[in-house]
C-alpha atoms as a PDB file:
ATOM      1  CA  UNK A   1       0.000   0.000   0.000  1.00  0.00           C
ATOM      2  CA  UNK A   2       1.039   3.308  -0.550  1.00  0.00           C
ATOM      3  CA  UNK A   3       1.521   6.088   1.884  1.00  0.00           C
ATOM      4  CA  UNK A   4      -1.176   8.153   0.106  1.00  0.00           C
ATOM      5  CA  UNK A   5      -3.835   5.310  -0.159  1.00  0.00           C
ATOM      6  CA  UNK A   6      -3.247   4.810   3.570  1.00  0.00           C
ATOM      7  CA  UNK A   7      -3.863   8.613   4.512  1.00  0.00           C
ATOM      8  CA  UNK A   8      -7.332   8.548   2.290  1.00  0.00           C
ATOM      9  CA  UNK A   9      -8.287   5.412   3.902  1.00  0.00           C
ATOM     10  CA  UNK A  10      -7.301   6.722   7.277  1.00  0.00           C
ATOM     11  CA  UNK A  11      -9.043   9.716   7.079  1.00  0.00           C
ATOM     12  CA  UNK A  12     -12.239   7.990   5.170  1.00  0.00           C
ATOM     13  CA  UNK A  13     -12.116   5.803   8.067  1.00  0.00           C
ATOM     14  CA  UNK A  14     -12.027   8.994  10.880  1.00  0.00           C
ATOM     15  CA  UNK A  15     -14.946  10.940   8.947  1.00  0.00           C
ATOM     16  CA  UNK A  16     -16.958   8.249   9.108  1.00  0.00           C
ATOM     17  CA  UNK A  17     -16.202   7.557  12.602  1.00  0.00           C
ATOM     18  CA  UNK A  18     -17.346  11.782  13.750  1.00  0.00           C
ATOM     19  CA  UNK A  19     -20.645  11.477  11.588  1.00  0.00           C
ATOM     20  CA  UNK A  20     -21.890   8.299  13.479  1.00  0.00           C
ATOM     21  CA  UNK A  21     -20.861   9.290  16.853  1.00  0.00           C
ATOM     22  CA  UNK A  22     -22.959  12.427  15.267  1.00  0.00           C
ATOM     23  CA  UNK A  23     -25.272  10.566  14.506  1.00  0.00           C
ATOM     24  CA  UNK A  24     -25.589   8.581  18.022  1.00  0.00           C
ATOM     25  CA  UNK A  25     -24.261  11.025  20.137  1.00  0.00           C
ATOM     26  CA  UNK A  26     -25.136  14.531  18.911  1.00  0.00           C
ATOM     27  CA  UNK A  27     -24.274  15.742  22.515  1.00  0.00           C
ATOM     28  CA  UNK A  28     -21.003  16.584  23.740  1.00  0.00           C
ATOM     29  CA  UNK A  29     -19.352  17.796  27.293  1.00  0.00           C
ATOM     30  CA  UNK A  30     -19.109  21.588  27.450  1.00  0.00           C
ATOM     31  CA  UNK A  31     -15.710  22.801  26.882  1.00  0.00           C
ATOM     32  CA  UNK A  32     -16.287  25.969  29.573  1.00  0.00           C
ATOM     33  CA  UNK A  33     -17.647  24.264  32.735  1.00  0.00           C
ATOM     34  CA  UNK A  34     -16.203  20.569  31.592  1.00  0.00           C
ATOM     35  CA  UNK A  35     -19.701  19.095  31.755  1.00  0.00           C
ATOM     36  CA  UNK A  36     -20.558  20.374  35.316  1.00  0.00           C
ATOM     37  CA  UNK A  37     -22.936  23.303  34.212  1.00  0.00           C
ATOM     38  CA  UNK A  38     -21.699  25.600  36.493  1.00  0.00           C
ATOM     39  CA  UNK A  39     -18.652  27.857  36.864  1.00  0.00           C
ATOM     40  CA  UNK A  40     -17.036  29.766  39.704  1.00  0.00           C
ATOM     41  CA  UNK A  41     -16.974  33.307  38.675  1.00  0.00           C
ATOM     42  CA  UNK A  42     -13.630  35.175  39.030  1.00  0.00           C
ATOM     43  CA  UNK A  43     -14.117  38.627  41.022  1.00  0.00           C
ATOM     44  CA  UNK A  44     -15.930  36.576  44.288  1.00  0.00           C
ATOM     45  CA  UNK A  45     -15.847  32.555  43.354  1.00  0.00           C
ATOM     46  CA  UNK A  46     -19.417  32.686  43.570  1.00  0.00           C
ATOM     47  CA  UNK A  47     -21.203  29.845  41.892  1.00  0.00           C
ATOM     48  CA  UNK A  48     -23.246  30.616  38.868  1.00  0.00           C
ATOM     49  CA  UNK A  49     -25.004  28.655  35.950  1.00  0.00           C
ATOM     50  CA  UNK A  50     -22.363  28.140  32.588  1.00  0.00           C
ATOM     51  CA  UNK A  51     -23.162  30.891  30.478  1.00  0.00           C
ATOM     52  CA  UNK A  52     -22.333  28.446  27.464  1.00  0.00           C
ATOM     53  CA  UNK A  53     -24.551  25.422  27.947  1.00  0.00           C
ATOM     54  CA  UNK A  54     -26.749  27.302  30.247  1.00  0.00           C
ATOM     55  CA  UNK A  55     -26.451  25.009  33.048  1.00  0.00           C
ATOM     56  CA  UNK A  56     -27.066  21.606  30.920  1.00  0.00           C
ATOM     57  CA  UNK A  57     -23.032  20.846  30.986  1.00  0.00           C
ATOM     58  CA  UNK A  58     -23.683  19.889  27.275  1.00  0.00           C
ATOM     59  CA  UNK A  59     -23.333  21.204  23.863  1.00  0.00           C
ATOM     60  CA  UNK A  60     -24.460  20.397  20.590  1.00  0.00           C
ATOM     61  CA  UNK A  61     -21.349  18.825  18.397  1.00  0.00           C
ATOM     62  CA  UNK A  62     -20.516  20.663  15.098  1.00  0.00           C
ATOM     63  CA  UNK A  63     -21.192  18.037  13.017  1.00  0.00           C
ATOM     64  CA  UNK A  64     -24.740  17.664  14.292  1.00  0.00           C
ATOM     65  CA  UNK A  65     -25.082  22.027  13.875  1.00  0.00           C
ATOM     66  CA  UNK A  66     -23.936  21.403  10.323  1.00  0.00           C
ATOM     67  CA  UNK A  67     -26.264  18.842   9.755  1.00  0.00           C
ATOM     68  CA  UNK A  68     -29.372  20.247  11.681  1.00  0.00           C
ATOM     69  CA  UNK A  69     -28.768  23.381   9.315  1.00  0.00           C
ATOM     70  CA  UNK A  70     -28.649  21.644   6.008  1.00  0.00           C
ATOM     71  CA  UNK A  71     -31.702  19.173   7.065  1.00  0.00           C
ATOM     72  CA  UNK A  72     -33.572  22.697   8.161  1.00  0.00           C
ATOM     73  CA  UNK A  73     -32.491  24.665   4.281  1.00  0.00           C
ATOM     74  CA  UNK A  74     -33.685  21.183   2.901  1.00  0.00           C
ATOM     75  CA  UNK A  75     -37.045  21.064   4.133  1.00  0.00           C
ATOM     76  CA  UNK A  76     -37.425  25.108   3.669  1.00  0.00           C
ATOM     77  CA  UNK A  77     -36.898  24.248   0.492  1.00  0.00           C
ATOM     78  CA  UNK A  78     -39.243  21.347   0.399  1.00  0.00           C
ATOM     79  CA  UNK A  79     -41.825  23.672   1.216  1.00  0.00           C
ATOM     80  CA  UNK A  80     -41.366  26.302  -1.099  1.00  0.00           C
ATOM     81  CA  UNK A  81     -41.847  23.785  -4.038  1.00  0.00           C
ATOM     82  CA  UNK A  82     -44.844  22.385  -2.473  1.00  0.00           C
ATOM     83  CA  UNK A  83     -46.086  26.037  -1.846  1.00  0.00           C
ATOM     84  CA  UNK A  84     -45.552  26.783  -5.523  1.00  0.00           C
ATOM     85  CA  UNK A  85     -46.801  23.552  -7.213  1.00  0.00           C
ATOM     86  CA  UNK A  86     -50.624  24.335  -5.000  1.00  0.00           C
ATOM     87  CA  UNK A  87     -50.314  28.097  -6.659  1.00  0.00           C
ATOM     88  CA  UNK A  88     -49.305  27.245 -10.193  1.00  0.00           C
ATOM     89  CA  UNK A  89     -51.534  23.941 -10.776  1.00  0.00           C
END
């Protein structure tokens, strides 16, 4: 095997991987707060809700933003054609 072919296949192979853990796991541990959903604030270490996940301590992967945006521009679009088929027929 060449180097190349084992890059592509490697890299095939780790695409695949991200879109099904998208796909099964669209959920991931917030980066700020580390999956706790709350922070200590830095002027008086007072405990207060992460302003990022807003308390949840998760976070929606970007893999599963960029899909839930093309799925949402898909059926948009859906709907326009349907919208303009009832009006033209």
């Amino acid at each position: 095997m060449t180097p190349e072919l084992i890059v592509t296949a490697t890299l095939i192979a780790a695409t695949f991987i991200y879109v099904l853990l998208c796909w099964v796991l669209p959920f991931g541990k917030c980066r700020t707060c580390s999956g706790q959903g709350h922070r200590r604030t830095w002027l008086l270490r007072k405990v207060t809700a992460c302003r990022r996940c807003k308390g949840s301590g998760l976070r929606l992967r970007i893999g599963r933003r960029i899909y839930n945006q093309v799925a949402d521009a898909h059926a948009q679009a859906d709907a326009a054609a349907a919208t303009k088929d009832r009006y033209t027929s």
